[in-house]
Protein backbone atom coordinates (compact mmCIF):
# COMPACT_ATOMS: atom_id res chain seq x y z
CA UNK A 1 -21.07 29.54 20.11
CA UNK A 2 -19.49 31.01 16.96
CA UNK A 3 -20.57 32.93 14.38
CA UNK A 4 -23.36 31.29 12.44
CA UNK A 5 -22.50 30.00 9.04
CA UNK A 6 -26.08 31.37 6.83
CA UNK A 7 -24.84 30.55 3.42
CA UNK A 8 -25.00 26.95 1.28
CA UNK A 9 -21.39 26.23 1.26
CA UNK A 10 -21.02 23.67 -1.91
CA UNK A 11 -24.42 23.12 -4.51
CA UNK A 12 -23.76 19.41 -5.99
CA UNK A 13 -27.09 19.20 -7.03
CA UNK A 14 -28.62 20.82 -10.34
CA UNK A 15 -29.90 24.37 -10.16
CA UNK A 16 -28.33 26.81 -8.28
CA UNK A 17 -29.40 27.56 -4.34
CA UNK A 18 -32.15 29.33 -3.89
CA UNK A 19 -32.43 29.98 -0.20
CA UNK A 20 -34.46 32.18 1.22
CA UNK A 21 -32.54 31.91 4.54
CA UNK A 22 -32.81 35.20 6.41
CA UNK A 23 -35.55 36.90 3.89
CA UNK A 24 -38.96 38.37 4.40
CA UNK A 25 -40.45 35.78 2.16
CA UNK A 26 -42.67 33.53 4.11
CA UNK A 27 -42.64 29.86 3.57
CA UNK A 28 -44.41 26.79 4.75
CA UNK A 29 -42.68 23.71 6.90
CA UNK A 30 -44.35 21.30 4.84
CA UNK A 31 -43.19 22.61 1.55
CA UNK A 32 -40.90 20.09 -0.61
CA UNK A 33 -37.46 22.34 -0.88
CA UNK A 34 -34.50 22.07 -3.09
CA UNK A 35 -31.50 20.17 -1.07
CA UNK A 36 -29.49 23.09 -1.77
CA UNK A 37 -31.77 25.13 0.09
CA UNK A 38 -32.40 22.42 2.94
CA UNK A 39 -28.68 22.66 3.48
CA UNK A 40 -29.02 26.43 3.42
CA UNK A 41 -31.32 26.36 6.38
CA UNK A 42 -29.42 23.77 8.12
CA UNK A 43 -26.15 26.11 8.32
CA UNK A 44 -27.84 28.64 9.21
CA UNK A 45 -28.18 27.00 12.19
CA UNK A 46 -24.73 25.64 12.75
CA UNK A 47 -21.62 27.06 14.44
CA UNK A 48 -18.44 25.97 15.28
CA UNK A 49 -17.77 24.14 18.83
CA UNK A 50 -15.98 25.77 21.17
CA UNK A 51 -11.98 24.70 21.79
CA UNK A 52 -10.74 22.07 24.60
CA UNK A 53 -7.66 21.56 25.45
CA UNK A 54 -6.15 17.46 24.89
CA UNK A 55 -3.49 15.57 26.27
CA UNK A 56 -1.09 15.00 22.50
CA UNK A 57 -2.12 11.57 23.16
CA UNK A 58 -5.50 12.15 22.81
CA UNK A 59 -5.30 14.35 19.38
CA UNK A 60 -5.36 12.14 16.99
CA UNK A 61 -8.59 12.66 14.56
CA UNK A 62 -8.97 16.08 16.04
CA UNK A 63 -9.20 19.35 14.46
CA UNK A 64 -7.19 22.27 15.56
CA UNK A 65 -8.67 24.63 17.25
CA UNK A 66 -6.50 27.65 16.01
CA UNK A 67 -3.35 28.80 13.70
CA UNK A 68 -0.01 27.28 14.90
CA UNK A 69 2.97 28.61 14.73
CA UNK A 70 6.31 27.53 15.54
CA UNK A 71 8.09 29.05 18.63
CA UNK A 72 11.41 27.35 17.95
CA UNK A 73 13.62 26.10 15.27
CA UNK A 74 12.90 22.79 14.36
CA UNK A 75 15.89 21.09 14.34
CA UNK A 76 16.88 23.32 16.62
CA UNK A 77 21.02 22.45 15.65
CA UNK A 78 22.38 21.38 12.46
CA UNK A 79 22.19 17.84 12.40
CA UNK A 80 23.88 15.08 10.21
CA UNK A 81 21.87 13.02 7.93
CA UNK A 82 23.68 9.78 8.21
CA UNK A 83 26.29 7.76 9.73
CA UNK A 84 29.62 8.66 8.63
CA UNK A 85 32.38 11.61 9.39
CA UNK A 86 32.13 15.13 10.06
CA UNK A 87 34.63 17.27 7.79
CA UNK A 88 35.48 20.50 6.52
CA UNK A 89 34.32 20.20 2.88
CA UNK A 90 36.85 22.18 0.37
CA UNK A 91 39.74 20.52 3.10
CA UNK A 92 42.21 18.79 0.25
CA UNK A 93 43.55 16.23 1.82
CA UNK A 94 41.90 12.97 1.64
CA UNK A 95 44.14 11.51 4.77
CA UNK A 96 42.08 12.85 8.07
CA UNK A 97 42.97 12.63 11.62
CA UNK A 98 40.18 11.28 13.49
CA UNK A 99 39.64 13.94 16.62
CA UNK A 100 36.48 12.87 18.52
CA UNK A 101 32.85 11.12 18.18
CA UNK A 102 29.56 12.03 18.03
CA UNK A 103 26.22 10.51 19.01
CA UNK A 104 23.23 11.68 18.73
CA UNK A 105 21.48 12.99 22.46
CA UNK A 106 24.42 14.89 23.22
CA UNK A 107 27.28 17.64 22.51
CA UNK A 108 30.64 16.93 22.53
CA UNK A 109 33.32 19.60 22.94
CA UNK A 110 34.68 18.95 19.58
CA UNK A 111 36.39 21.58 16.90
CA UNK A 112 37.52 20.20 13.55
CA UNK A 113 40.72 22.01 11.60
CA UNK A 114 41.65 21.15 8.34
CA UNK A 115 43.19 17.65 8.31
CA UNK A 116 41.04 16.13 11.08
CA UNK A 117 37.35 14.40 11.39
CA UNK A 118 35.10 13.31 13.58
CA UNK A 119 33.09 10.26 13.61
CA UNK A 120 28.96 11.32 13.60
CA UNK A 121 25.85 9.16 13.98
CA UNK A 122 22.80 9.91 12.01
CA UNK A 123 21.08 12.96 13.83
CA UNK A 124 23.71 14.35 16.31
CA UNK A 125 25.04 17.84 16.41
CA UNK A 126 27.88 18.67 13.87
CA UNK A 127 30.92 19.56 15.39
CA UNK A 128 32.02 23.26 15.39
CA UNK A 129 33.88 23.94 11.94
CA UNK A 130 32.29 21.01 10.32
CA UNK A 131 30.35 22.25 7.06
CA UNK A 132 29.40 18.45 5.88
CA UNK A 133 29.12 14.79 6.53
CA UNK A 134 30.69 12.10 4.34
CA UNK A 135 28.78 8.57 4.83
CA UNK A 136 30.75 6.15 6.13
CA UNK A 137 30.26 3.91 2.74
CA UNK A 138 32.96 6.13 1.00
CA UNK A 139 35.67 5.59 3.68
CA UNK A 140 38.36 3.31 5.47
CA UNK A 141 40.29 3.35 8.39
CA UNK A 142 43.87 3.34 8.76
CA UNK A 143 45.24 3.44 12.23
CA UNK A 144 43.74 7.02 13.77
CA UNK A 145 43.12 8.40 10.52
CA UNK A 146 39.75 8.26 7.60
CA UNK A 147 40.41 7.80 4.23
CA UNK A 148 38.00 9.98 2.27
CA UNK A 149 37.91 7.91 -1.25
CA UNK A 150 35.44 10.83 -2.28
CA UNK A 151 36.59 13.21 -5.16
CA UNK A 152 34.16 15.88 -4.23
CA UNK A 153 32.73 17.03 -1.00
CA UNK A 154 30.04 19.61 -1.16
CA UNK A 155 28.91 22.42 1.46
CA UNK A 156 26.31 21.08 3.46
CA UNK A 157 26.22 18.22 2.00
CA UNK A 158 24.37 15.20 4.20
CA UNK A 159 23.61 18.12 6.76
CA UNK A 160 19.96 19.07 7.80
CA UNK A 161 20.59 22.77 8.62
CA UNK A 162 18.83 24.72 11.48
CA UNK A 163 15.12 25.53 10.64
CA UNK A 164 15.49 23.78 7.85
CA UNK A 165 12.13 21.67 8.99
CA UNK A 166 10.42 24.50 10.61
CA UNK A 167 11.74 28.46 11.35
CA UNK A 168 10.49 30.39 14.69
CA UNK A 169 7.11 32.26 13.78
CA UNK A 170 6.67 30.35 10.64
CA UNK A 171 2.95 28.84 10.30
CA UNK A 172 2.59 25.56 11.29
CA UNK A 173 -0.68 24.16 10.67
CA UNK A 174 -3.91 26.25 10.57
CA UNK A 175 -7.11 26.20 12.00
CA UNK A 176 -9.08 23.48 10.92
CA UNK A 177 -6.84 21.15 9.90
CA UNK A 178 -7.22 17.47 10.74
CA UNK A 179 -4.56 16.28 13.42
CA UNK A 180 -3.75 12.61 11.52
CA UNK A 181 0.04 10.78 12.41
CA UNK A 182 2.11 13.58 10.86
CA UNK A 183 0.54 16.39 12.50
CA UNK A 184 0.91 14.21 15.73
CA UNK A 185 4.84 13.90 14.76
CA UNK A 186 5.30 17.88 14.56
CA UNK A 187 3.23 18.80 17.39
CA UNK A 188 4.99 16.16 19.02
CA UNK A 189 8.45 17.88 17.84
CA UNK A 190 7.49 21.15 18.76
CA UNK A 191 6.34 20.07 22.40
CA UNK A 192 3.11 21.18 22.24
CA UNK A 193 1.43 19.08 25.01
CA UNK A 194 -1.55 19.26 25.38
CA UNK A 195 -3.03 20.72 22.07
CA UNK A 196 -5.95 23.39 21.01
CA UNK A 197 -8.96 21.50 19.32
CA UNK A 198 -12.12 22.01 18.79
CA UNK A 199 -14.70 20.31 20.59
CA UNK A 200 -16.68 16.96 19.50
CA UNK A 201 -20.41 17.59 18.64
CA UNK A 202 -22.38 14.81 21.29
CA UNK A 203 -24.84 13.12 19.56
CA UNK A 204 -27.69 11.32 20.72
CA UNK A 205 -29.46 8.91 18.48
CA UNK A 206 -32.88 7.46 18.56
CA UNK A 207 -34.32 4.71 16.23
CA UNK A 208 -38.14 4.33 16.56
CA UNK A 209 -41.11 1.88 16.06
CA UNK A 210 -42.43 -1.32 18.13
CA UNK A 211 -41.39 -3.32 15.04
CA UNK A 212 -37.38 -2.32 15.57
CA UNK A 213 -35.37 -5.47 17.85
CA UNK A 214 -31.94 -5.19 19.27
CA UNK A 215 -29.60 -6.91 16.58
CA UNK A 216 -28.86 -9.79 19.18
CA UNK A 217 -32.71 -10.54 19.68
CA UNK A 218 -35.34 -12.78 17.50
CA UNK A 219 -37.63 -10.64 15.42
CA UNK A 220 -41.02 -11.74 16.61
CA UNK A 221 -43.89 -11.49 13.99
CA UNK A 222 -44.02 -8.20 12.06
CA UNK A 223 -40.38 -7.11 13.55
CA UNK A 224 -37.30 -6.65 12.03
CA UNK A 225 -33.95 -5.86 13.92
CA UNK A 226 -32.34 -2.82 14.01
CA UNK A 227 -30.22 -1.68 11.37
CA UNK A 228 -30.28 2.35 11.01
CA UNK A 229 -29.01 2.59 14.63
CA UNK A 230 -25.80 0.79 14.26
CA UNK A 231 -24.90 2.26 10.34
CA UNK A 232 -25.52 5.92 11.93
CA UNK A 233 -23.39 5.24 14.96
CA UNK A 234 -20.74 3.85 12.10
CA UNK A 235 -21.31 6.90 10.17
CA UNK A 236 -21.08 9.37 12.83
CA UNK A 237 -18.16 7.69 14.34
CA UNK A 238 -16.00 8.09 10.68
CA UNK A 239 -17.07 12.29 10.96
CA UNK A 240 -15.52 12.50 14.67
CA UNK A 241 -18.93 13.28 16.22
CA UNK A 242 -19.12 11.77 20.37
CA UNK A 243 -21.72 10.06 20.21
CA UNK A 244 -23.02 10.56 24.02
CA UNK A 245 -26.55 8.24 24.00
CA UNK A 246 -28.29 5.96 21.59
CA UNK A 247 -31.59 3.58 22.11
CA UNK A 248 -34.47 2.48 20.76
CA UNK A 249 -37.91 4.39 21.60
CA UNK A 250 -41.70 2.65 21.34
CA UNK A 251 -44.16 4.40 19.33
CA UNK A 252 -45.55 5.77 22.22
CA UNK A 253 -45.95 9.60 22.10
CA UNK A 254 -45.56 10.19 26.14
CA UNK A 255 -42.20 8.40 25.91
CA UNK A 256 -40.73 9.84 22.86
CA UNK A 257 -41.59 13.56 24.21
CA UNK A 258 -39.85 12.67 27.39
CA UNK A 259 -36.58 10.75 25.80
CA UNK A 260 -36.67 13.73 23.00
CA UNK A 261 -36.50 16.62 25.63
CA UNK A 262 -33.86 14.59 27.84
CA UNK A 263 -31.37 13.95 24.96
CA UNK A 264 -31.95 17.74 23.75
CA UNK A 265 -31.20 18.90 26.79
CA UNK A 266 -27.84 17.11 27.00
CA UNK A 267 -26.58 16.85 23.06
CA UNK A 268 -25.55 19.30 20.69
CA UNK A 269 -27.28 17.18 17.90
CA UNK A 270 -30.17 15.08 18.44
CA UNK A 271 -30.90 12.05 15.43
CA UNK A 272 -33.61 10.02 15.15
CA UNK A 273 -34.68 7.61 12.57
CA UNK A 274 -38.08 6.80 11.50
CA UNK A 275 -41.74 8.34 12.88
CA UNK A 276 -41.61 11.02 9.90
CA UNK A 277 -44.08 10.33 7.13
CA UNK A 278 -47.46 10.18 6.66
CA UNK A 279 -48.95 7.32 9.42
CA UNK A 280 -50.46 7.62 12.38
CA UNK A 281 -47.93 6.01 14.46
CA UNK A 282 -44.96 8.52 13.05
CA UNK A 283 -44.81 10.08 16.09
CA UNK A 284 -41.83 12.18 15.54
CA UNK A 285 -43.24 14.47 13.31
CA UNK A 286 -46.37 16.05 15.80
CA UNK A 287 -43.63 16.02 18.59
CA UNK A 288 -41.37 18.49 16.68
CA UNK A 289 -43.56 20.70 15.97
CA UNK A 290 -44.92 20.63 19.72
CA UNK A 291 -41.55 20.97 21.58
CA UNK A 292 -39.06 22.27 18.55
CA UNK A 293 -38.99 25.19 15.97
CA UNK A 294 -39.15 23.23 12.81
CA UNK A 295 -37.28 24.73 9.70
CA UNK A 296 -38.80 21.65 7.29
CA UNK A 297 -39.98 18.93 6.91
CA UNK A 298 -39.37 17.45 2.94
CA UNK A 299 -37.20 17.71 0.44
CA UNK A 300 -37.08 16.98 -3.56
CA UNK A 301 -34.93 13.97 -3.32
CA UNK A 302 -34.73 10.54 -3.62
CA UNK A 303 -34.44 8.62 -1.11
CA UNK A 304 -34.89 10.72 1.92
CA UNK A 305 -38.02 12.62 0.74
CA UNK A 306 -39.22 12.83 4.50
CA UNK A 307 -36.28 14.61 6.28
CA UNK A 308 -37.21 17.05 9.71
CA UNK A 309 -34.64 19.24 10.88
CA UNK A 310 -35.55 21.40 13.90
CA UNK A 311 -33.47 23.42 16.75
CA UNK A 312 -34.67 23.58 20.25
CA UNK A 313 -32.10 26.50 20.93
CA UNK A 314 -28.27 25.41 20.13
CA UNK A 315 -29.16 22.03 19.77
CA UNK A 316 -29.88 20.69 16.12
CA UNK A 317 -32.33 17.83 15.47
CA UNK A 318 -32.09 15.81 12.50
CA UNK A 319 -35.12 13.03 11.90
CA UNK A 320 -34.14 10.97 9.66
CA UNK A 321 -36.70 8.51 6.95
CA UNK A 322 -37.18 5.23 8.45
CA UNK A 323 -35.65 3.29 5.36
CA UNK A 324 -32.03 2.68 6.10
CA UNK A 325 -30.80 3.79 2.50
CA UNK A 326 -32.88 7.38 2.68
CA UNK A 327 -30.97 7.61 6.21
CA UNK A 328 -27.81 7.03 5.31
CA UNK A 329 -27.76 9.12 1.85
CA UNK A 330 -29.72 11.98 4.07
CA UNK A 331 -26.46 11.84 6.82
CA UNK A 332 -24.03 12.05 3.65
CA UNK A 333 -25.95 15.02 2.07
CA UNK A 334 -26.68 17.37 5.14
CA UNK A 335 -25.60 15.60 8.77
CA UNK A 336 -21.83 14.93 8.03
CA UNK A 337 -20.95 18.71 6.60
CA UNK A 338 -22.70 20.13 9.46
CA UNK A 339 -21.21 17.91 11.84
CA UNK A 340 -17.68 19.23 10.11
CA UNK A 341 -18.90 22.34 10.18
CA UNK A 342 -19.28 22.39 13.99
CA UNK A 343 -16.02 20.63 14.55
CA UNK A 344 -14.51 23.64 12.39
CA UNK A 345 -13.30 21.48 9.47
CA UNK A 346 -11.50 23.40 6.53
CA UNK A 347 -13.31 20.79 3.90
CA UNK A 348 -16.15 19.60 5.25
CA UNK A 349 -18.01 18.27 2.20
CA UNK A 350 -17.05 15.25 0.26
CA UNK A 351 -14.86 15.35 -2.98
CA UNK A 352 -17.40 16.26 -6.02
CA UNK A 353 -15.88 15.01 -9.36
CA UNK A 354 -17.62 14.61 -13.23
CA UNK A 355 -17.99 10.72 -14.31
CA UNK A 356 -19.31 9.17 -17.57
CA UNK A 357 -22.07 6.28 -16.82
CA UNK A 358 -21.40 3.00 -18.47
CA UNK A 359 -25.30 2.26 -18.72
CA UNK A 360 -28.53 4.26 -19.32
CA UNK A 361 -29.85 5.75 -15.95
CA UNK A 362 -33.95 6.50 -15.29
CA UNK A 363 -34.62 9.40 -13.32
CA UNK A 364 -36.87 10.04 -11.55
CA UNK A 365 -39.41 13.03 -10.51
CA UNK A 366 -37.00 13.98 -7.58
CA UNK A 367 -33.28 14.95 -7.60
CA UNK A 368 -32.01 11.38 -7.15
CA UNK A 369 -28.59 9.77 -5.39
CA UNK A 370 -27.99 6.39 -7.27
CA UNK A 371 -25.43 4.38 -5.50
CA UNK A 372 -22.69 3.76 -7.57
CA UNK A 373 -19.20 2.49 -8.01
CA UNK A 374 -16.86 4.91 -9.64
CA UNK A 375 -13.16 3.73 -11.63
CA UNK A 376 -10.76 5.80 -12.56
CA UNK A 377 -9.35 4.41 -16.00
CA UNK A 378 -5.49 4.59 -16.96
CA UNK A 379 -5.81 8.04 -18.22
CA UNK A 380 -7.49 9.25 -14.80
CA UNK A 381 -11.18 9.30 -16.86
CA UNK A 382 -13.51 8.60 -14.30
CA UNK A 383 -16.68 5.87 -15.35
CA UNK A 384 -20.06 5.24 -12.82
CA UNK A 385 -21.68 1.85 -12.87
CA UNK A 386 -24.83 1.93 -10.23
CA UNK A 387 -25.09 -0.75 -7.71
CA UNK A 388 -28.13 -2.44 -9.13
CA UNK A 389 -31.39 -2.07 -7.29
CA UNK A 390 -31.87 1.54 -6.20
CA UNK A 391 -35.04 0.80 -3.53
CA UNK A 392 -34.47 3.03 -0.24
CA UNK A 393 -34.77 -0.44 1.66
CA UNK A 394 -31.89 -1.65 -0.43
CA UNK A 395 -28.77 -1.22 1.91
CA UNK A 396 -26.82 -4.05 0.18
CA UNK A 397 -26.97 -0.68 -2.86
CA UNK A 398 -24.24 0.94 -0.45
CA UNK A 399 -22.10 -1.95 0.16
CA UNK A 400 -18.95 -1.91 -1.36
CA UNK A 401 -20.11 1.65 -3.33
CA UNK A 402 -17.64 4.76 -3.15
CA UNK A 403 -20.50 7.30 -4.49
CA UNK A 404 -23.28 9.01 -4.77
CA UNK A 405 -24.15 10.00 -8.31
CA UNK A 406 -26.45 12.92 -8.53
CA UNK A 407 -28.94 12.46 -10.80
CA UNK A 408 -31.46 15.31 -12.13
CA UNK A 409 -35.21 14.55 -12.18
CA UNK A 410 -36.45 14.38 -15.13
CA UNK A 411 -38.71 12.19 -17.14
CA UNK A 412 -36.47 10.86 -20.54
CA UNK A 413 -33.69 7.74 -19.78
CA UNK A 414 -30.16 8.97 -19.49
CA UNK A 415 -28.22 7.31 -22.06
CA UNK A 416 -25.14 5.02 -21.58
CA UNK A 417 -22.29 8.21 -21.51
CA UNK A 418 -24.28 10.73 -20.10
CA UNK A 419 -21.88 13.10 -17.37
CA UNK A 420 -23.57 12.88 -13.96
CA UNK A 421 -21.84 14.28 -10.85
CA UNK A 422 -20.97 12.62 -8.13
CA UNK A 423 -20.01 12.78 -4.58
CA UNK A 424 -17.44 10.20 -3.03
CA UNK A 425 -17.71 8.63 -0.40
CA UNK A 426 -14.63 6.28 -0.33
CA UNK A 427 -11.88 5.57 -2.75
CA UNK A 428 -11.55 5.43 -6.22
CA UNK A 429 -11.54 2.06 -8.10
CA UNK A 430 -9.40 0.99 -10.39
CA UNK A 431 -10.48 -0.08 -13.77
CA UNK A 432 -10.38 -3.60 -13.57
CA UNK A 433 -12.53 -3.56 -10.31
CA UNK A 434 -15.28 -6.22 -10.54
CA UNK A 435 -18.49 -4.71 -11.40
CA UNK A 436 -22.24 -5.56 -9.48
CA UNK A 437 -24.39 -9.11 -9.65
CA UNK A 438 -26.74 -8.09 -12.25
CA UNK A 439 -29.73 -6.90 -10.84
CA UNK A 440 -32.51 -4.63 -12.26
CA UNK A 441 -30.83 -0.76 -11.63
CA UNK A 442 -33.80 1.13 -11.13
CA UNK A 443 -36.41 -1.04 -8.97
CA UNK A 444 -37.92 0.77 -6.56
């Protein structure tokens, strides 16, 4: 694997990072840590993948492995812009003798003099001594001749010179760069077939508890279906993780040690949900810290105050809080940039931007990310309006929200106006976006 990555790489939340990554100072699993120094243990742990090649099909979401450059001249011929005639462009006379045609795909043995033209579809070679292309709009026939009714005829003009795209040795696209339709298009230009990328992290995910259901089965008494499985295979999916495994384990502690150690020993990432508090049926917990080195075990946040991350070698393992909010908020804060990280991602975090909240916010005794909906105003001024009910067991909080405002603990109401920061996870809104059902904003 590559060189490890042993610094926090972006601090969203409200005090600077104070890691302790890589120090003599001792410190215990159990403590409750700053997320900024959670993440700061996490990367210390995470490297980038190594490179496969990929069929150019196959690219598409991918992230380049290394630099590109061009080996060629892209177009590799001047080439005209649109239909019309090939000419010599300070020629005077207007009255041109029509010598040959042109279509794209091939070359025709054609040399222009002054007094003569040649007819040229959009994209095929310009004829030898032509230095522009007049568009067919501007002219008229008249027996084997082309009326130019054009007063003015620059150099070049309508003509997409040689390199003009891309020159030989120029950069293409660097390492790290997502490979999306128009990255497809150049590599496809440049015939590179099949392409450099890094590899996908496989995932393995693992929901627990005798109360979890398939979502196609009946909850029985005391069970509720599955929920956290599905939004983290959704969410791991949208961060270009291959997600290799995922299934449900009992809360039995001989068959969770068994299906932990098999999915370790396959997967570069190992998630499970639930079986990380304080009961004795979270069975995840104990088994960590009998088959894993645990780095912790809780951090000062809300939701997601019981979050595990261990390594068992390369492989990372991320237990996740039982309540599908804490899960989700606890991918968005520390699984998805490592997951980026390890694909080798030039931004791997979300975008972080300043907004003004249209309502007083309560914090809480924990750094806390509300679940909002941010609009950008005709000016570009950004307003927050939470998502009503901020309980951890409140996914309906994330539906249709496009952030995470960061809120700091403390004990006195935020007024209406305060400037929070948040973290967004989907597009802006516009103004005129329709705001939440009124609900109460801070029930637990």
């Amino acid at each position: 694997m590559a060189t490890m990555v042993t610094t926090c790489s972006w601090r969203v939340w409200c005090v600077p990072c104070k890691s302790r990554v890589g120090s003599s100072v001792a410190f215990s699993t159990d403590s409750l840590i700053h997320p900024d120094e959670a993440r700061a243990r996490i990367f210390h742990h995470v490297a980038r993948l190594p490179s496969e090649r990929v069929a150019l099909r196959a690219a598409a979401w991918r992230v380049l492995a290394d630099d590109l450059m061009a080996e060629e001249n892209h177009p590799p011929f001047p080439a005209a812009t649109m239909d019309g005639y090939a000419v010599i462009a300070d020629d005077p006379s207007p009255w041109r003798e029509i010598v040959g045609r042109q279509t794209a795909g091939s070359v025709e043995e054609i040399d222009l003099d002054l007094g003569t033209a040649a007819w040229i579809t959009t994209g095929a070679h310009v004829p030898r001594g032509a230095n522009a292309v007049v568009p067919v709009e501007v002219t008229s026939l008249a027996d084997e001749h082309v009326v130019i009714h054009q007063e003015r005829i620059d150099p070049g003009a309508n003509i997409r010179p040689i390199g003009i795209d891309l020159m030989r040795g120029s950069l293409v696209l660097r390492s790290g760069s997502m490979i999306g339709p128009a990255e497809i298009g150049l590599l496809a230009g440049l015939g590179i077939d099949p392409v450099m990328v890094v590899q996908r992290p496989r995932v393995s995910v693992l929901s627990t508890g005798d109360e979890l259901v398939e979502p196609t089965e009946t909850p029985g008494p005391g069970q509720i279906r599955d929920s956290n499985r599905f939004s983290l295979l959704a969410a791991l999916q949208e961060s270009g993780a291959d997600v290799i495994w995922d299934g449900h384990g009992p809360d039995d502690a001989m068959a969770l040690r068994r299906a932990l150690l098999e999915r370790i020993a396959e997967s570069d990432v190992v998630i499970t949900s639930g079986g990380v508090s304080m009961g004795d049926l979270d069975l995840i917990k104990p088994l960590l810290a009998e088959i894993a080195e645990v780095h912790f075990r809780r951090v000062l946040m809300k939701p997601g105050k019981p979050f595990n991350f261990a390594t068992v070698a390369d492989t990372l393992i991320f237990s996740l809080p039982g309540n599908p909010v804490s899960a989700l908020v606890g991918f968005e804060v520390f699984l998805r940039p490592a997951l980026r990280q390890m694909q080798g991602f030039r931004e791997i975090d979300r975008p972080r931007v300043h907004v003004l909240v249209d309502h007083e916010v309560r914090p809480s005794d924990r750094i806390e990310f509300q679940r909002a909906i941010v609009r950008a105003d005709g000016v570009g001024a950004l307003t927050a309006t939470t998502t009503g009910a901020q309980a951890s067991s409140r996914l309906a909080s994330l539906v249709g929200s496009n952030a995470l405002i960061v809120v700091p603990a403390g004990t006195e109401p935020l007024p209406s106006g305060s400037r929070l920061d948040a973290l967004l996870v989907g597009p802006l809104r516009g103004a005129d976006h329709p705001r939440s059902p009124e609900v109460p904003r801070n029930a637990q």
